[in-house]
PDB file of N, CA and C in Angstrom:
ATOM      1  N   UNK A   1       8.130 -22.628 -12.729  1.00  0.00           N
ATOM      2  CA  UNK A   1       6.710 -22.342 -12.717  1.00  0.00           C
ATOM      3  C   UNK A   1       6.271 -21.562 -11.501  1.00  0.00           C
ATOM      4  N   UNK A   2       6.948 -20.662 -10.318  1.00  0.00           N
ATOM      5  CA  UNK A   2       6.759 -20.172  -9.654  1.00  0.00           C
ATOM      6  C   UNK A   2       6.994 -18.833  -9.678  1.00  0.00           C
ATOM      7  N   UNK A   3       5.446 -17.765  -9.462  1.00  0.00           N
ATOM      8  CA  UNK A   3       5.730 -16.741 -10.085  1.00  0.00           C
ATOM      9  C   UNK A   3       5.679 -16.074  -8.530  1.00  0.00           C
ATOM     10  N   UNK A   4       6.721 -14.412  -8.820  1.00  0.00           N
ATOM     11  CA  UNK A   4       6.970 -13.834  -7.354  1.00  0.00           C
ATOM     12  C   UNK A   4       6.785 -12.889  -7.407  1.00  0.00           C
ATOM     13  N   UNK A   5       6.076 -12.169  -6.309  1.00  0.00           N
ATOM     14  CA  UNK A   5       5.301 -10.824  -6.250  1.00  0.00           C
ATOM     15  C   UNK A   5       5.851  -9.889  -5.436  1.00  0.00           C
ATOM     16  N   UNK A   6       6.203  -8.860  -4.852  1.00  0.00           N
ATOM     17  CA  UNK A   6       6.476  -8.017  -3.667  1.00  0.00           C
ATOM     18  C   UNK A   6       5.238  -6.752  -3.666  1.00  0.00           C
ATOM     19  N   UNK A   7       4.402  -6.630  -2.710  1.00  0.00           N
ATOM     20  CA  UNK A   7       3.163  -6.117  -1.888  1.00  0.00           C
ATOM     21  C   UNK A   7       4.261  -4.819  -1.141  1.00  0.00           C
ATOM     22  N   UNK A   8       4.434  -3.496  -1.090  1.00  0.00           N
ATOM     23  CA  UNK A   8       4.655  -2.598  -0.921  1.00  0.00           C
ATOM     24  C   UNK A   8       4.155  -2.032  -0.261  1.00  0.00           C
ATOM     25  N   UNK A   9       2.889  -1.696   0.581  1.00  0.00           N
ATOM     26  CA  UNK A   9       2.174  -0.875   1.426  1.00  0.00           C
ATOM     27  C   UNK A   9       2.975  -0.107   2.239  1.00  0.00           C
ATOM     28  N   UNK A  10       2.678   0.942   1.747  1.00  0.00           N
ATOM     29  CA  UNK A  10       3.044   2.508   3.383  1.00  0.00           C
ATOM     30  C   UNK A  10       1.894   2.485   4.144  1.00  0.00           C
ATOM     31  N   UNK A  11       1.763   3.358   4.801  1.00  0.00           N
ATOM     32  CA  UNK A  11       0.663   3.192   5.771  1.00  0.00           C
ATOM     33  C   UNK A  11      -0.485   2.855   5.475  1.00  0.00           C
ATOM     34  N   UNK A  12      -1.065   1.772   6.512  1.00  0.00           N
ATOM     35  CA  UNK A  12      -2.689   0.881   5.865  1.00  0.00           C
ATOM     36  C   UNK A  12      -3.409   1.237   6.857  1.00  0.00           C
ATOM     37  N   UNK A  13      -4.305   1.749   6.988  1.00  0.00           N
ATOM     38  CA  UNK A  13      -5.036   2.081   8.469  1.00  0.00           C
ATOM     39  C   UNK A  13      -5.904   0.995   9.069  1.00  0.00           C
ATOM     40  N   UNK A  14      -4.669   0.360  10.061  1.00  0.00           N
ATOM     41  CA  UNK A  14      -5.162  -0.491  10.911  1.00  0.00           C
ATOM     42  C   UNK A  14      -5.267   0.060  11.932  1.00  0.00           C
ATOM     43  N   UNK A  15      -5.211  -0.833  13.312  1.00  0.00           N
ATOM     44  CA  UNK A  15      -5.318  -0.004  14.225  1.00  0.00           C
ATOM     45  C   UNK A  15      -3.740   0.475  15.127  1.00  0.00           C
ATOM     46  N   UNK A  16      -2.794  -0.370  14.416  1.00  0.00           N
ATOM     47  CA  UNK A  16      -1.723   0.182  15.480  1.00  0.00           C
ATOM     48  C   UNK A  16      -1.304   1.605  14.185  1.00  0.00           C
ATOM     49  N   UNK A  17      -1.835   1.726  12.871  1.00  0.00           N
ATOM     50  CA  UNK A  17      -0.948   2.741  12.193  1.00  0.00           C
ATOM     51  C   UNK A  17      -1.777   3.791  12.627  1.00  0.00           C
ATOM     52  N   UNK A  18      -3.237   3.983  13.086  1.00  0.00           N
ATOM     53  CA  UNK A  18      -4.106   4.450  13.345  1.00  0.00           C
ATOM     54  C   UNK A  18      -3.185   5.433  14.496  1.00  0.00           C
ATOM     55  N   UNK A  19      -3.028   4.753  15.677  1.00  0.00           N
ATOM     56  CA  UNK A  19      -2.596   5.023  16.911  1.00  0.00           C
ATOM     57  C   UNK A  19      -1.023   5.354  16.396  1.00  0.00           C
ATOM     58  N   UNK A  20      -0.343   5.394  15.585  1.00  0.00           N
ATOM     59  CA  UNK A  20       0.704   5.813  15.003  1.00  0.00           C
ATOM     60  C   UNK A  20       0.872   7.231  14.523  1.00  0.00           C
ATOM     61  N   UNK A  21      -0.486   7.238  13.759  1.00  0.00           N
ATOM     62  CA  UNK A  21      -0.884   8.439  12.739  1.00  0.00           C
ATOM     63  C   UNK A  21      -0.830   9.971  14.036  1.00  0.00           C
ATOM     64  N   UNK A  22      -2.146   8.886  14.930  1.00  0.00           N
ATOM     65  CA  UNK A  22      -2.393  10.549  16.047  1.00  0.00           C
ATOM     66  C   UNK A  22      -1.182  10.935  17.051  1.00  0.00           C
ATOM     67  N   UNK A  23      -0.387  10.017  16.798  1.00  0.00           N
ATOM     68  CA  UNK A  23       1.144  10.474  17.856  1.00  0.00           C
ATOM     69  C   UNK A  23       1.768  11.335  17.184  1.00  0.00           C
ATOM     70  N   UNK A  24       1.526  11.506  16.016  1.00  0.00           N
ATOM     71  CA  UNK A  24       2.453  11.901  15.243  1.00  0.00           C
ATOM     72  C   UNK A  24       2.525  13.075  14.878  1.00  0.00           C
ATOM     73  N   UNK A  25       1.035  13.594  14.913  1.00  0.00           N
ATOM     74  CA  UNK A  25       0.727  14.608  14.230  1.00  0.00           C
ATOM     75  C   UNK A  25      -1.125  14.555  12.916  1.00  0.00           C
ATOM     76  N   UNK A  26      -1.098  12.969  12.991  1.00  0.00           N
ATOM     77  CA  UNK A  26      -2.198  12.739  11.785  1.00  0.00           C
ATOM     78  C   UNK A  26      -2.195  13.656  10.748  1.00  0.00           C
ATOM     79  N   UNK A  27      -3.177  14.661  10.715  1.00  0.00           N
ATOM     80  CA  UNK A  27      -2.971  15.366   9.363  1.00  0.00           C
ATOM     81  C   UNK A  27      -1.795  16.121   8.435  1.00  0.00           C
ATOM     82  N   UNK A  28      -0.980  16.141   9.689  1.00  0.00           N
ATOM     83  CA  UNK A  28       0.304  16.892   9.300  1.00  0.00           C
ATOM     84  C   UNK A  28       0.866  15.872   8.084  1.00  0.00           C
ATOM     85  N   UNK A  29       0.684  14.592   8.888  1.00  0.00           N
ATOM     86  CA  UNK A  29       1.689  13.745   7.591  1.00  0.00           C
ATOM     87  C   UNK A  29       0.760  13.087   6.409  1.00  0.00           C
ATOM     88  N   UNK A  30      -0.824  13.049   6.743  1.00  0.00           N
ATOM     89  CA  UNK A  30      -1.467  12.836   5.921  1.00  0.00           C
ATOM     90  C   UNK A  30      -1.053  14.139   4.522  1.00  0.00           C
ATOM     91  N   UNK A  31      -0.687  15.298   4.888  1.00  0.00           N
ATOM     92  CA  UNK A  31      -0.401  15.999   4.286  1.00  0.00           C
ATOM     93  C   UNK A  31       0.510  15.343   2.787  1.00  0.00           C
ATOM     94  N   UNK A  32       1.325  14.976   3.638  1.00  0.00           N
ATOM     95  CA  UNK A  32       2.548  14.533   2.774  1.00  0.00           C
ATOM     96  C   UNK A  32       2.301  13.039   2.029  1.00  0.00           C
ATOM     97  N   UNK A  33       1.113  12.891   1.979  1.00  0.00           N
ATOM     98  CA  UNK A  33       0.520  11.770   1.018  1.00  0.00           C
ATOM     99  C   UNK A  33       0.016  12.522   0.012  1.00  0.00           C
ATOM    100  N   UNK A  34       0.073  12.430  -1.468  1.00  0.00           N
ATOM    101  CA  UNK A  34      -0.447  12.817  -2.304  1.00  0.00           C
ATOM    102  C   UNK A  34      -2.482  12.778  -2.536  1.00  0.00           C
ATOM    103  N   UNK A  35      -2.487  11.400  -2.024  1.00  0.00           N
ATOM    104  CA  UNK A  35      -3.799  10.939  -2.093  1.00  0.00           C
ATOM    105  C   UNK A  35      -4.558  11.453  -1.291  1.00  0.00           C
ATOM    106  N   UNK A  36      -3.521  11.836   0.182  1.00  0.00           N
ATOM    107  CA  UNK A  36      -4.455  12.835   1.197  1.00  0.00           C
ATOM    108  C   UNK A  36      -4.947  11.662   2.767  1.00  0.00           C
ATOM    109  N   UNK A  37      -4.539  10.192   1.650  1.00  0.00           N
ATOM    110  CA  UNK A  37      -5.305   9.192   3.110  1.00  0.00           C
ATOM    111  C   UNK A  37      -4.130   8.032   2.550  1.00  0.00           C
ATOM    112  N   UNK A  38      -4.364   7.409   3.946  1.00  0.00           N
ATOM    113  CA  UNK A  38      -3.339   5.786   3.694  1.00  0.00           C
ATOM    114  C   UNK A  38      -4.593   4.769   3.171  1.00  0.00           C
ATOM    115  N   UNK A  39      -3.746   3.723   2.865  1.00  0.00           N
ATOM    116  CA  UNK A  39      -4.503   2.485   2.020  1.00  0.00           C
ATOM    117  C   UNK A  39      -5.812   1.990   3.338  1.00  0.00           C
ATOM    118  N   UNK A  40      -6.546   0.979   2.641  1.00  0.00           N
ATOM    119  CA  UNK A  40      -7.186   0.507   3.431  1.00  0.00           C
ATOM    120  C   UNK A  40      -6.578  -0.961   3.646  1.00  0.00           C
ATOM    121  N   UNK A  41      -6.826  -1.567   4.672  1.00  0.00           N
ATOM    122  CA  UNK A  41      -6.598  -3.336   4.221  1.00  0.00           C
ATOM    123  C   UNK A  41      -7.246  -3.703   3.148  1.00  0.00           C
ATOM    124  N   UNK A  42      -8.653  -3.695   3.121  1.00  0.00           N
ATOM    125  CA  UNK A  42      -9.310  -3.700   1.610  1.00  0.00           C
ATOM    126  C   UNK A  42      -8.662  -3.771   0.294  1.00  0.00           C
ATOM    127  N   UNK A  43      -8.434  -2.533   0.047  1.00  0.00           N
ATOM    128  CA  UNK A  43      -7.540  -1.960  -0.920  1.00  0.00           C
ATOM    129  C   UNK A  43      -5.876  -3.088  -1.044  1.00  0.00           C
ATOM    130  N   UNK A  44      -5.196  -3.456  -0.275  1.00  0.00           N
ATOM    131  CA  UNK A  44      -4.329  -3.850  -0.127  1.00  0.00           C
ATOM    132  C   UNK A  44      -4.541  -5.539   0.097  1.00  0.00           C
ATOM    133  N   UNK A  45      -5.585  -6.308   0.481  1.00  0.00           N
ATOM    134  CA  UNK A  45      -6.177  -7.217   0.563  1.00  0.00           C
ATOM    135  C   UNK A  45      -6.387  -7.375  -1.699  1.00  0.00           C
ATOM    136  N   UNK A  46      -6.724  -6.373  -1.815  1.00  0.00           N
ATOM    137  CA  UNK A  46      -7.048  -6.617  -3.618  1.00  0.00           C
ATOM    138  C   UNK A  46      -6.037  -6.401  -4.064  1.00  0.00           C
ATOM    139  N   UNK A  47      -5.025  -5.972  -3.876  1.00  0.00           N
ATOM    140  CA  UNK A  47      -3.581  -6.115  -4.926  1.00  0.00           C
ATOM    141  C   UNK A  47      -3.226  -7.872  -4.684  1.00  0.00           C
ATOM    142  N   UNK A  48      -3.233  -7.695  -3.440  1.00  0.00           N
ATOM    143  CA  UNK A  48      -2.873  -9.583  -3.099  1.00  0.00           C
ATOM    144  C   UNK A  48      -4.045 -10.522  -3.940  1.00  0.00           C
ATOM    145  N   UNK A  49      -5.160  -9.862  -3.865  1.00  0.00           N
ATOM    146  CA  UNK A  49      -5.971 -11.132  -4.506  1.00  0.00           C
ATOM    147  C   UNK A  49      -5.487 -11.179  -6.016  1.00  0.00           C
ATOM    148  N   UNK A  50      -5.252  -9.678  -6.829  1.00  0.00           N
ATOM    149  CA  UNK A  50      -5.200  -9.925  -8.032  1.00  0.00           C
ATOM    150  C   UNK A  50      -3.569 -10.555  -8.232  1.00  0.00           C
ATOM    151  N   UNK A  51      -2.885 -10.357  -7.529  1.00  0.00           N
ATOM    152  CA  UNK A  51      -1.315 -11.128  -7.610  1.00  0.00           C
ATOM    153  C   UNK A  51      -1.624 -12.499  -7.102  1.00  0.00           C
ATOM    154  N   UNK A  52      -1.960 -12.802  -6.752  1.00  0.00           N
ATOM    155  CA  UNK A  52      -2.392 -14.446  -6.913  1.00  0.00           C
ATOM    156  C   UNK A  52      -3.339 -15.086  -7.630  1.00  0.00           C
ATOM    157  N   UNK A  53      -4.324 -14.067  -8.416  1.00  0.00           N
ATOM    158  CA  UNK A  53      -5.387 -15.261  -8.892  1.00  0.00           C
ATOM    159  C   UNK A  53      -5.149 -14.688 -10.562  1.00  0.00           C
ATOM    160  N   UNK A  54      -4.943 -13.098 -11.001  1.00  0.00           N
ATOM    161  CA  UNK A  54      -5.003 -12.636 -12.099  1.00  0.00           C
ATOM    162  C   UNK A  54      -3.995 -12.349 -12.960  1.00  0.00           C
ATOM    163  N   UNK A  55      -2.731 -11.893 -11.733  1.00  0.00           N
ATOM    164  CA  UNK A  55      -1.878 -11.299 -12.516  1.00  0.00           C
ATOM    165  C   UNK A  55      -0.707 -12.473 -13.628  1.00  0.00           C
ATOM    166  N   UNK A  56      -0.631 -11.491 -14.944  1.00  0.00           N
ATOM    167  CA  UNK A  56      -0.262 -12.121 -15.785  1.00  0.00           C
ATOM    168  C   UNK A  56       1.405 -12.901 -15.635  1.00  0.00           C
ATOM    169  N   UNK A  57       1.512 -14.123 -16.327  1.00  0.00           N
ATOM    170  CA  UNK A  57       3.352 -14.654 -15.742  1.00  0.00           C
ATOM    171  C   UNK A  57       4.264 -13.274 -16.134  1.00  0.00           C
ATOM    172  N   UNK A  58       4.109 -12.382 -16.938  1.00  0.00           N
ATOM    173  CA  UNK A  58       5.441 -11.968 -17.383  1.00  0.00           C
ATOM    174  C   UNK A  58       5.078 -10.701 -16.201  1.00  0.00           C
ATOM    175  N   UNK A  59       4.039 -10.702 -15.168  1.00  0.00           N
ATOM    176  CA  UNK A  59       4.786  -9.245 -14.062  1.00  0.00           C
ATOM    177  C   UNK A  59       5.550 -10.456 -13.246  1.00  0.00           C
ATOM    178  N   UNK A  60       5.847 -11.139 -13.192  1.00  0.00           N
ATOM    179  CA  UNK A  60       7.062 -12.045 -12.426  1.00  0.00           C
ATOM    180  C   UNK A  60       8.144 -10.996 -11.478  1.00  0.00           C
ATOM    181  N   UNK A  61       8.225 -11.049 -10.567  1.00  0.00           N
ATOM    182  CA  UNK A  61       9.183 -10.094  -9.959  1.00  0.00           C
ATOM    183  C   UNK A  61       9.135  -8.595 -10.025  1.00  0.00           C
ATOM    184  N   UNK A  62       7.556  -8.549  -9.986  1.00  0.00           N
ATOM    185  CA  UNK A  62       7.523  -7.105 -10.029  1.00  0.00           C
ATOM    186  C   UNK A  62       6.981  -6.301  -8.320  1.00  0.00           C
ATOM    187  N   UNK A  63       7.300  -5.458  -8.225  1.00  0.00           N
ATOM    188  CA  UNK A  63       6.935  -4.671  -7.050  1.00  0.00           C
ATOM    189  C   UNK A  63       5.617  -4.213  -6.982  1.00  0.00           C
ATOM    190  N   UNK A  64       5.210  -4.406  -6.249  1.00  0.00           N
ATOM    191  CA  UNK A  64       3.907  -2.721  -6.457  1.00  0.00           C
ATOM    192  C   UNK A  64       3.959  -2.583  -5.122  1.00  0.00           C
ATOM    193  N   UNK A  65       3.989  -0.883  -5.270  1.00  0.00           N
ATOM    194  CA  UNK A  65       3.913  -0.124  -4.139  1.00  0.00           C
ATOM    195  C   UNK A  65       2.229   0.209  -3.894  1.00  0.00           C
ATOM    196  N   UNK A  66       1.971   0.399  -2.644  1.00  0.00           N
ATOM    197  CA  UNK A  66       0.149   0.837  -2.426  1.00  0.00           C
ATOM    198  C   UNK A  66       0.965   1.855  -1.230  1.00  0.00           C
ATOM    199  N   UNK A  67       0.961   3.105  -1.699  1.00  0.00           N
ATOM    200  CA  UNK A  67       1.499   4.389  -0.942  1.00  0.00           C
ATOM    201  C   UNK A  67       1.018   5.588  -1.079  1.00  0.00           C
ATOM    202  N   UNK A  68      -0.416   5.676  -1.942  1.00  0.00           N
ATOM    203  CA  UNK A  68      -0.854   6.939  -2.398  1.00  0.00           C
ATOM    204  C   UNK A  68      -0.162   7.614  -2.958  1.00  0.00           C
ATOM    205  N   UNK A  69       0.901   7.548  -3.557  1.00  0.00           N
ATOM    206  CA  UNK A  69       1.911   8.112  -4.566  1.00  0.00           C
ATOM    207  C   UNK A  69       2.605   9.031  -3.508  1.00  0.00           C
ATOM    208  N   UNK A  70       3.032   8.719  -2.483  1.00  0.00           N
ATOM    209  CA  UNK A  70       4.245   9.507  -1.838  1.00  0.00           C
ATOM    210  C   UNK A  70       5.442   9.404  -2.140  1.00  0.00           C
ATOM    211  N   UNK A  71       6.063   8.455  -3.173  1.00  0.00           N
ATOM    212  CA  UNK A  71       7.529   8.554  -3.107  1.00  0.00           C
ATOM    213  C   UNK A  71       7.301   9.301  -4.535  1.00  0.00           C
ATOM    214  N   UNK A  72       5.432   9.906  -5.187  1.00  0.00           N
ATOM    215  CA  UNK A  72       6.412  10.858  -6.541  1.00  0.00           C
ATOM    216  C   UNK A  72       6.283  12.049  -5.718  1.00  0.00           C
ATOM    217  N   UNK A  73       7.034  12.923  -6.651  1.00  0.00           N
ATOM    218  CA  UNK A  73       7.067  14.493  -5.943  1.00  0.00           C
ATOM    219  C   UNK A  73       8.074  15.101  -7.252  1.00  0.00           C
TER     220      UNK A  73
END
């Protein structure tokens, strides 16, 4: 009766990815996000709520990525 989730996030703009982003270059790699921006906690705060309160038994062991679609290409 124990169902298992894996939460995926690439960059969430907190404050150390924040201070990550401008070392780096910021827009350069925002570039290379499809979406153009990283997740929010928000945003990533609601995949967790709906994997614990909504999601159905049979996603059991499923992944979700929150990456703005950078790994399609």
């Amino acid at each position: 009766g124990i169902l298992a989730f894996a939460v995926c996030p690439g960059f969430t703009m907190t404050g150390m990815a924040d201070d990550y982003l401008e070392s780096r270059g910021g827009d350069k790699l925002l570039a290379d996000i499809p979406l153009g921006r990283v997740a929010t906690p928000e945003e990533i705060g609601t995949i967790a709520a709906f994997l614990a309160l909504d999601a159905p038994p049979s996603m059991t062991g499923a992944v979700l990525d929150a990456n703005g679609a950078s790994y399609v290409r």
